[in-house]
N, C-alpha and C. Protein backbone atom coordinates (compact mmCIF):
# COMPACT_ATOMS: atom_id res chain seq x y z
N UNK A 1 -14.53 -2.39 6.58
CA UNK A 1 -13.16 -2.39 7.05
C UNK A 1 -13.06 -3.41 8.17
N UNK A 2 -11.82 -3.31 8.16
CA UNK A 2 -11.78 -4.91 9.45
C UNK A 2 -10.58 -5.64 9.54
N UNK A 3 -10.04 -6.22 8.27
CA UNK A 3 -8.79 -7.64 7.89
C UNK A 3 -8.29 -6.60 8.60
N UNK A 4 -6.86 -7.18 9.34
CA UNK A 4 -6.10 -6.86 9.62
C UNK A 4 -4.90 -8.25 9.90
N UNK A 5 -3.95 -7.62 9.16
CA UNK A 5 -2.85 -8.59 9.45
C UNK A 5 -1.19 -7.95 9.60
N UNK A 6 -0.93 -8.60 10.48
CA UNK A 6 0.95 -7.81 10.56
C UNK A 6 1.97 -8.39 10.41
N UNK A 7 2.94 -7.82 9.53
CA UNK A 7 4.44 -9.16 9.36
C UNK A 7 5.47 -7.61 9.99
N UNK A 8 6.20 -8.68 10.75
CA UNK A 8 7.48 -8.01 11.02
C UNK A 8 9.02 -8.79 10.48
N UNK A 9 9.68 -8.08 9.32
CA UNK A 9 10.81 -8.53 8.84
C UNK A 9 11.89 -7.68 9.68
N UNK A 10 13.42 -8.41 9.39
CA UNK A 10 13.78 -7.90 9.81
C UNK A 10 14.37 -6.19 9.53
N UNK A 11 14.52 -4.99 10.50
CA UNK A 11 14.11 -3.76 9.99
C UNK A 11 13.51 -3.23 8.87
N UNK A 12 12.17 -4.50 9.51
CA UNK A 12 11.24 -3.66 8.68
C UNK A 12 9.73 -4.14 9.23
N UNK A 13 8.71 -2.87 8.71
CA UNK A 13 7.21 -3.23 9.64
C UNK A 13 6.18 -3.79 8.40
N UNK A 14 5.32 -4.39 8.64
CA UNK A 14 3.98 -4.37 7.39
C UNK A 14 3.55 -4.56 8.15
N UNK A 15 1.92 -4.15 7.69
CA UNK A 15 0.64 -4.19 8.15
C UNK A 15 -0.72 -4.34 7.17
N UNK A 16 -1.39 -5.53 6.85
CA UNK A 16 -2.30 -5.51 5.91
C UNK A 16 -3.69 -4.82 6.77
N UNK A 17 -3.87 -3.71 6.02
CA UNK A 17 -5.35 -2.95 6.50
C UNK A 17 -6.18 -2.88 5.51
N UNK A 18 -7.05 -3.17 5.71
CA UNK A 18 -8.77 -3.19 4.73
C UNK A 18 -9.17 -1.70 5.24
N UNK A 19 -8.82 -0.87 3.82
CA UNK A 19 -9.46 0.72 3.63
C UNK A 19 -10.94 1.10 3.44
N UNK A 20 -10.96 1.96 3.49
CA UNK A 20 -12.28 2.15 2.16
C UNK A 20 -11.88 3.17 1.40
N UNK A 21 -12.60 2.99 0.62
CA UNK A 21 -12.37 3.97 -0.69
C UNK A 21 -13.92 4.39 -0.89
N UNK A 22 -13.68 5.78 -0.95
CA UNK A 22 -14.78 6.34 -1.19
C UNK A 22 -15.37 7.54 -2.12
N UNK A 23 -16.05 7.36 -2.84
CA UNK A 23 -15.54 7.94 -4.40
C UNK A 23 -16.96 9.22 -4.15
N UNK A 24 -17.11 10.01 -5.33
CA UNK A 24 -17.43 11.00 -5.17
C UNK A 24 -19.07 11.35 -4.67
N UNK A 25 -19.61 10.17 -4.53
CA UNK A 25 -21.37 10.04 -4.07
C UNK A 25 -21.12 10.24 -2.77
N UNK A 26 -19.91 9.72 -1.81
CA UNK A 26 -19.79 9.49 -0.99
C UNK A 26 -19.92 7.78 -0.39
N UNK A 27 -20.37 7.07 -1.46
CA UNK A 27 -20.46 5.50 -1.37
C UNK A 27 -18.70 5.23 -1.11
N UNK A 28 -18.75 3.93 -0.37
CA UNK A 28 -17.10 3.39 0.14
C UNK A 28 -17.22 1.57 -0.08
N UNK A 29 -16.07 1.65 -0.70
CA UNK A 29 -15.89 0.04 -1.27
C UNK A 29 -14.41 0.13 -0.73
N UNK A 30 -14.67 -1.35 0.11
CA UNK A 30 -13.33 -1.76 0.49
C UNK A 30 -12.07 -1.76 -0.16
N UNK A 31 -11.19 -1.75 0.23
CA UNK A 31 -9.93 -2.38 -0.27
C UNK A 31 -8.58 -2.08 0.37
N UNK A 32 -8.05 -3.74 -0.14
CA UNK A 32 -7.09 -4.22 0.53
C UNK A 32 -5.82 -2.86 0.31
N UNK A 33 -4.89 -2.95 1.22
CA UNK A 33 -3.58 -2.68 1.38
C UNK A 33 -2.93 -3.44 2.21
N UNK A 34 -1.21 -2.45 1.69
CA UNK A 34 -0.20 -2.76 2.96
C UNK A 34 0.76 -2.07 3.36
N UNK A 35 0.26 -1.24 4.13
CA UNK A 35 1.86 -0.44 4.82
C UNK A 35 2.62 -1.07 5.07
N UNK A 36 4.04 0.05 4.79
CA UNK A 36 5.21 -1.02 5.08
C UNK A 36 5.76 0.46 5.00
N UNK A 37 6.81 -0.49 6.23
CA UNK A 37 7.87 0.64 6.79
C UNK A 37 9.05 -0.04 6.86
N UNK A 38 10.08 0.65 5.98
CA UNK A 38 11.45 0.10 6.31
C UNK A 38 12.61 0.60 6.89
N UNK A 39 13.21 0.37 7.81
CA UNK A 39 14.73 0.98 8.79
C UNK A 39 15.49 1.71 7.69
N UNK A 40 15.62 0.92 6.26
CA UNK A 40 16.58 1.59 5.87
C UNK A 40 15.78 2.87 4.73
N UNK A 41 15.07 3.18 4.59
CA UNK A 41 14.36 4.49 4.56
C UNK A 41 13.46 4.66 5.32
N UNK A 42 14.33 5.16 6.80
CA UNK A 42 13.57 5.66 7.75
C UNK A 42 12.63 6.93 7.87
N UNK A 43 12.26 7.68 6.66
CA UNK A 43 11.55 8.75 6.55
C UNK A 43 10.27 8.72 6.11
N UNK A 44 10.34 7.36 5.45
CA UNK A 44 8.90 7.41 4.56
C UNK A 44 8.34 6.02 4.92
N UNK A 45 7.09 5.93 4.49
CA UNK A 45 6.03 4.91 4.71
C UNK A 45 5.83 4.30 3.71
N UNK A 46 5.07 3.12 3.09
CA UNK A 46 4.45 3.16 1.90
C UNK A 46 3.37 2.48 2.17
N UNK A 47 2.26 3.02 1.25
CA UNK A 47 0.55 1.96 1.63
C UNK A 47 1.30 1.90 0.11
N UNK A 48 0.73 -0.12 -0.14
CA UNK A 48 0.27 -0.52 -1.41
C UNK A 48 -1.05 -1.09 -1.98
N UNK A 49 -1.66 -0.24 -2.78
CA UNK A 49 -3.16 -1.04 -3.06
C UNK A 49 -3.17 -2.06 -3.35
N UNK A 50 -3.37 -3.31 -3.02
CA UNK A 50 -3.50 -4.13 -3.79
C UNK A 50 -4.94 -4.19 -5.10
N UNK A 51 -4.52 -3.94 -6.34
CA UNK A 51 -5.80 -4.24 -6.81
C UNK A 51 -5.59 -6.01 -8.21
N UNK A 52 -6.65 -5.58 -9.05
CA UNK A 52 -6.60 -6.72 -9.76
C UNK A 52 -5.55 -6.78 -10.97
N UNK A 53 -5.13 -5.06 -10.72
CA UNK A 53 -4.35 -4.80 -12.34
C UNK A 53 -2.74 -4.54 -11.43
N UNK A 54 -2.93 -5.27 -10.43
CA UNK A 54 -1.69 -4.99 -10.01
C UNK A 54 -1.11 -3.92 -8.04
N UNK A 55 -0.20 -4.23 -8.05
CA UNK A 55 -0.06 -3.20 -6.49
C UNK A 55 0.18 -2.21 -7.18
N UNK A 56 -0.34 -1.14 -6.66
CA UNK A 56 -0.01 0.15 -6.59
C UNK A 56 0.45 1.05 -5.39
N UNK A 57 1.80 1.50 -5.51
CA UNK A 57 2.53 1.81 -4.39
C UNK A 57 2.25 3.94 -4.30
N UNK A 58 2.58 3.88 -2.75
CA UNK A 58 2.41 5.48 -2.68
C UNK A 58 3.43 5.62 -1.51
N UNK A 59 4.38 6.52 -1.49
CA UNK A 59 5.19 6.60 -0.57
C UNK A 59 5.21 7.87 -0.30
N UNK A 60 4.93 8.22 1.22
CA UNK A 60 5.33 10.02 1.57
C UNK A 60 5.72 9.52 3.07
N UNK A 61 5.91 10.41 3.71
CA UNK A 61 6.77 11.08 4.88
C UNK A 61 5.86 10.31 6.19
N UNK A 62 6.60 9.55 7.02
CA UNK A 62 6.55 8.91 8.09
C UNK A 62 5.69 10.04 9.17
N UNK A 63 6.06 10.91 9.12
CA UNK A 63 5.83 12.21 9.79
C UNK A 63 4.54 12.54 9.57
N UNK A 64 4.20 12.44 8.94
CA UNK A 64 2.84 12.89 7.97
C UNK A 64 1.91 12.13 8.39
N UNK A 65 2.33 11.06 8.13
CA UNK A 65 1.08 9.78 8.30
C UNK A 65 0.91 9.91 10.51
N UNK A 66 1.91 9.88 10.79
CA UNK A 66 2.02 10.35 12.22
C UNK A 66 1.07 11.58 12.76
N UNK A 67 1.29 12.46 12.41
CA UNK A 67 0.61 13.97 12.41
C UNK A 67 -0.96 13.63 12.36
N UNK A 68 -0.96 13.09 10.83
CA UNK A 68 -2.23 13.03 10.71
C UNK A 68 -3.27 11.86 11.38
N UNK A 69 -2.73 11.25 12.37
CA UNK A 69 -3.42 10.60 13.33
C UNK A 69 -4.55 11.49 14.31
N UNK A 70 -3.91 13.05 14.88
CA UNK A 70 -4.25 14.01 15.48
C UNK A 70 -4.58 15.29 14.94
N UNK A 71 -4.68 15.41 13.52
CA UNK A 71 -5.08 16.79 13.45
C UNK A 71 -5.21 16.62 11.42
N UNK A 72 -5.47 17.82 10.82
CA UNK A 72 -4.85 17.47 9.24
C UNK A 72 -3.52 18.12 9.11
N UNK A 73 -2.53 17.10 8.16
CA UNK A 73 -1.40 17.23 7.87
C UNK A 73 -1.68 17.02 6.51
N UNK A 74 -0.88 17.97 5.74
CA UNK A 74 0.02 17.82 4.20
C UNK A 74 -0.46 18.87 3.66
N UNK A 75 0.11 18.95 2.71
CA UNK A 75 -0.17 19.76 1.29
C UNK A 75 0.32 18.91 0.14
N UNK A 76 -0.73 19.49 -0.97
CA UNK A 76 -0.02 18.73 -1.96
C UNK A 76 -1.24 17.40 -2.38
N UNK A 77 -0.02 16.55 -3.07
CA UNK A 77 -0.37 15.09 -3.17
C UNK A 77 -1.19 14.39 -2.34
N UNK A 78 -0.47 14.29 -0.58
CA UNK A 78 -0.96 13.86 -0.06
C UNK A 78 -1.59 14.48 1.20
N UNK A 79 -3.04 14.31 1.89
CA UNK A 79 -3.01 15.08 2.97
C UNK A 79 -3.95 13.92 3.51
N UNK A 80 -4.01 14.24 4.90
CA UNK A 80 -4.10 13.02 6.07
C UNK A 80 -4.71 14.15 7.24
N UNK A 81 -6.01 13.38 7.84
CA UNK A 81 -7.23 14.33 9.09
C UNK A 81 -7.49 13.23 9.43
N UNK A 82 -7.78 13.25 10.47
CA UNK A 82 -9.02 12.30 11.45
C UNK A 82 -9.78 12.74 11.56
N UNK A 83 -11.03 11.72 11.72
CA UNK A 83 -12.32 11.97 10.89
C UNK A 83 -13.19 10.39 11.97
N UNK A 84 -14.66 10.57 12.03
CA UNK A 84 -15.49 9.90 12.74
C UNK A 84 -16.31 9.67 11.33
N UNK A 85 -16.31 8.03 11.85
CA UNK A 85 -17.27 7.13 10.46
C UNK A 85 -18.87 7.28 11.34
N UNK A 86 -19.42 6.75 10.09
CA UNK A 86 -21.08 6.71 10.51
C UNK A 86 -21.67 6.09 12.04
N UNK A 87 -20.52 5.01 12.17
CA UNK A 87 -20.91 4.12 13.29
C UNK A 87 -20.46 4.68 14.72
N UNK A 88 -19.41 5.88 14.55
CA UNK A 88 -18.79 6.76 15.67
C UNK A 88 -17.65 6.39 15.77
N UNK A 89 -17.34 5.26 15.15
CA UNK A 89 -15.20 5.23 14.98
C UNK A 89 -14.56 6.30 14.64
N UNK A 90 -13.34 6.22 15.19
CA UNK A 90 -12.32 7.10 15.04
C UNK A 90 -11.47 6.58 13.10
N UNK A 91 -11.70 7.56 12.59
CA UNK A 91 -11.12 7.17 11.28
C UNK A 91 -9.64 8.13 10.72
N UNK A 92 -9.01 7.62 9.84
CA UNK A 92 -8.28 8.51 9.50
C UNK A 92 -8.46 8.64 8.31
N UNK A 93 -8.63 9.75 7.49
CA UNK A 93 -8.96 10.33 6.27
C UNK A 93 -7.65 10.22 5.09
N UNK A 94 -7.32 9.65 4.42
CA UNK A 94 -6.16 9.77 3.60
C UNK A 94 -6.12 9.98 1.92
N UNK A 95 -6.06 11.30 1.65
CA UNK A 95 -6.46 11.97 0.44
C UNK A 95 -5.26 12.12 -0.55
N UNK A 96 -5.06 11.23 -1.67
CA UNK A 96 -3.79 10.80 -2.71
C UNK A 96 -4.18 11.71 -3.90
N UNK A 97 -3.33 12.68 -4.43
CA UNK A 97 -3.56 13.36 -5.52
C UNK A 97 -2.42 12.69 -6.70
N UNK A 98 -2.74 12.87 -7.76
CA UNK A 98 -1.99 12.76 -8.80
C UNK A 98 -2.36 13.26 -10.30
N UNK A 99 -1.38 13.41 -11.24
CA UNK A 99 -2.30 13.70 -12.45
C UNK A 99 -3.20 13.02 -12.89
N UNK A 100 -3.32 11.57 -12.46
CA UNK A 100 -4.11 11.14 -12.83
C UNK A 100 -5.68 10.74 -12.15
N UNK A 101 -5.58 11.85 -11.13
CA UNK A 101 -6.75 11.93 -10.58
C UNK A 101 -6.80 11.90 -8.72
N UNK A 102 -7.69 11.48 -7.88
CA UNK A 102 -7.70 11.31 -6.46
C UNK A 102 -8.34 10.53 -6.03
N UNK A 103 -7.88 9.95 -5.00
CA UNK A 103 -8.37 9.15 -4.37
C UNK A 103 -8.62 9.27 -3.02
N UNK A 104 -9.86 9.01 -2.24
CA UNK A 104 -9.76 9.18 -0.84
C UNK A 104 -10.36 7.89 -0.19
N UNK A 105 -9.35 8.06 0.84
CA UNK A 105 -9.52 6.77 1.56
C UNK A 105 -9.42 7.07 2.66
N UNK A 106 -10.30 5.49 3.47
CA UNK A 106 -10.40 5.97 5.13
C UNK A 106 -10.28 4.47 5.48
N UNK A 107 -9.30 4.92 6.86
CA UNK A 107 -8.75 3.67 7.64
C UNK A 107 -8.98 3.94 9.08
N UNK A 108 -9.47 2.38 9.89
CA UNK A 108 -9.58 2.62 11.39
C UNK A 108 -8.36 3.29 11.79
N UNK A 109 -8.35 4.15 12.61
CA UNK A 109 -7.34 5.24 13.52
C UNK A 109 -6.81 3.81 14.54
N UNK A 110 -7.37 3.11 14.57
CA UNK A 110 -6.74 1.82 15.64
C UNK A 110 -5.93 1.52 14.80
N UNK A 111 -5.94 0.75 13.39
CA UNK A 111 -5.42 0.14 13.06
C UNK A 111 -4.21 0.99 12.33
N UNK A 112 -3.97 2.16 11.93
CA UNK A 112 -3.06 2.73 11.57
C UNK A 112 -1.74 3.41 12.59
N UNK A 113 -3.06 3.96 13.67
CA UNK A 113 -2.00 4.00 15.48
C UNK A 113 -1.21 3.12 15.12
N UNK A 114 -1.46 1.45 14.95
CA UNK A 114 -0.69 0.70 15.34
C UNK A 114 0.31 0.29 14.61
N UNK A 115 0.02 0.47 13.96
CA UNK A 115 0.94 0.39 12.34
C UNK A 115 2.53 1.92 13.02
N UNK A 116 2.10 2.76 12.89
CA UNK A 116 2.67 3.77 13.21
C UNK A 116 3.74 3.74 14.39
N UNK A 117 3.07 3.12 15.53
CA UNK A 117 3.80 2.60 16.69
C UNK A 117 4.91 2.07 16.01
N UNK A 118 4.31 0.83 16.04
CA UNK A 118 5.30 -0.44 15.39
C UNK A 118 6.60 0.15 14.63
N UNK A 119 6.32 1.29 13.79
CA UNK A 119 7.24 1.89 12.80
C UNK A 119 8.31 2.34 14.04
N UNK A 120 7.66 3.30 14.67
CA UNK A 120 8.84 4.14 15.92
C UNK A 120 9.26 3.55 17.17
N UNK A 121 8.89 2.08 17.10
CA UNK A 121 9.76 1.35 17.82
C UNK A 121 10.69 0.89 17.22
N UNK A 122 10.59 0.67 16.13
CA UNK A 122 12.17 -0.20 15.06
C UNK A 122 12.69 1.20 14.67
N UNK A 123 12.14 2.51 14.58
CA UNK A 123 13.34 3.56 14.24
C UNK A 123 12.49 4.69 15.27
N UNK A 124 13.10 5.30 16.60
CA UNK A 124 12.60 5.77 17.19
C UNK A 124 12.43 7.41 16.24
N UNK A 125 11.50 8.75 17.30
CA UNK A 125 11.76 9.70 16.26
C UNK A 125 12.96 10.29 16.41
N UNK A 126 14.20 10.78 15.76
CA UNK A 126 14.98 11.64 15.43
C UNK A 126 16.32 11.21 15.59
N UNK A 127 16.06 9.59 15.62
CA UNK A 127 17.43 8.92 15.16
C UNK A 127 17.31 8.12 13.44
N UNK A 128 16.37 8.83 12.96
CA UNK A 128 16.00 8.52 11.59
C UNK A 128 17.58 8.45 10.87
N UNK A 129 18.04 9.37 10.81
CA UNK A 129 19.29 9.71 9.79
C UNK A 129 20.34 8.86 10.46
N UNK A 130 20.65 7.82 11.81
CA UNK A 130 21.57 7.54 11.87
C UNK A 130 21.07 5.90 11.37
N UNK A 131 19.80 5.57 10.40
CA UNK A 131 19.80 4.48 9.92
C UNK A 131 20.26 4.41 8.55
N UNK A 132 20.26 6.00 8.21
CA UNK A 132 20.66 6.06 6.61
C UNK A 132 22.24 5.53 5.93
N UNK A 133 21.87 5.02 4.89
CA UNK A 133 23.19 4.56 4.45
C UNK A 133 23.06 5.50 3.23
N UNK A 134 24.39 6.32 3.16
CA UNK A 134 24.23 7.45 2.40
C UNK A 134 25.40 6.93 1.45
N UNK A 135 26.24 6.14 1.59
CA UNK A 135 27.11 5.23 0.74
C UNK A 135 26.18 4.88 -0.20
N UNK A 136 25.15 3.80 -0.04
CA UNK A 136 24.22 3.54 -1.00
C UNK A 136 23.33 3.86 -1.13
N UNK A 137 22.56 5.15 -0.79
CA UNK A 137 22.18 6.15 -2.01
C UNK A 137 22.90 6.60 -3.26
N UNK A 138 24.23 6.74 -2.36
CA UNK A 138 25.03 7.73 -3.86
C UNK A 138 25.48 6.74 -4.69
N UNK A 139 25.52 5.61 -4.74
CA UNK A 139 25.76 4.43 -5.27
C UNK A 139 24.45 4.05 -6.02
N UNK A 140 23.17 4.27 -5.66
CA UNK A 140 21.90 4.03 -6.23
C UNK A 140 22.29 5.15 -7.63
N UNK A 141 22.25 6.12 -7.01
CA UNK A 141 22.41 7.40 -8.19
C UNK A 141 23.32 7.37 -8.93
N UNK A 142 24.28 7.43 -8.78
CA UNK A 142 25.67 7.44 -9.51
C UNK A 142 24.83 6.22 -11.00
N UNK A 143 24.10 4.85 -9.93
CA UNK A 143 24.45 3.63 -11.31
C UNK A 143 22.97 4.15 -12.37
N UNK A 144 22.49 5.33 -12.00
CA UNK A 144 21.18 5.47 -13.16
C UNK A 144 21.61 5.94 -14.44
């Protein structure tokens, strides 16, 4: 783990973080992502894998990924602990369920803090809903 890179658009955050992935031996092979946080869905986060067959996107709750900086958060799909790597870093644990199986991954706690920050300075906490445009949601829905 290590790359780290950050774009700031406007209301909106990214952050490229080098994960690991660590499969059921307990062996961990890198890989790329990119959180991204946007103003106008101020509730949720998204990491995207980048792999060779393509990005693969995962989106849950801003809150969550927050939480689980300090303690374990979620149920479900997704759940998120901090956790100490071999070398004595502070890690954060991030565990993706789906039918089609799980994945667990671990990211420096530095580099996701910061990611996280970054998010609740462009939408502080609990003025989330006054970024929502609820005109175009119902306009998203209405055109499916």
């Amino acid at each position: 783990m290590g790359h780290l890179f950050e774009r700031r658009a406007t209301g909106a955050v990214e952050q490229d973080i080098t994960m690991e992935c660590v499969d059921s031996r307990g062996r961990a092979q890198a890989l790329d992502t990119v959180f991204s946080y946007e103003q106008s869905d101020p509730y949720a986060v998204t990491i995207r894998f980048l792999t060779r067959a393509g990005d693969l996107p995962w989106t849950f709750s801003r809150d969550l990924l927050s939480h689980g900086l300090t303690g374990p958060a979620g149920e479900g799909d997704v759940r998120i602990a901090p956790g100490i790597g071999d070398d004595g870093r502070a890690l954060v644990n991030i565990e993706l369920s789906s039918p089609d199986g799980r994945l667990t991954t671990q990211a420096r706690t530095h580099d996701v803090h910061r990611f996280v920050t970054r998010s609740l300075t462009l939408v502080p906490p609990g003025t989330e809903s006054q970024h929502l445009d609820l005109d175009d949601a119902i306009n998203r829905l209405l055109a499916r």
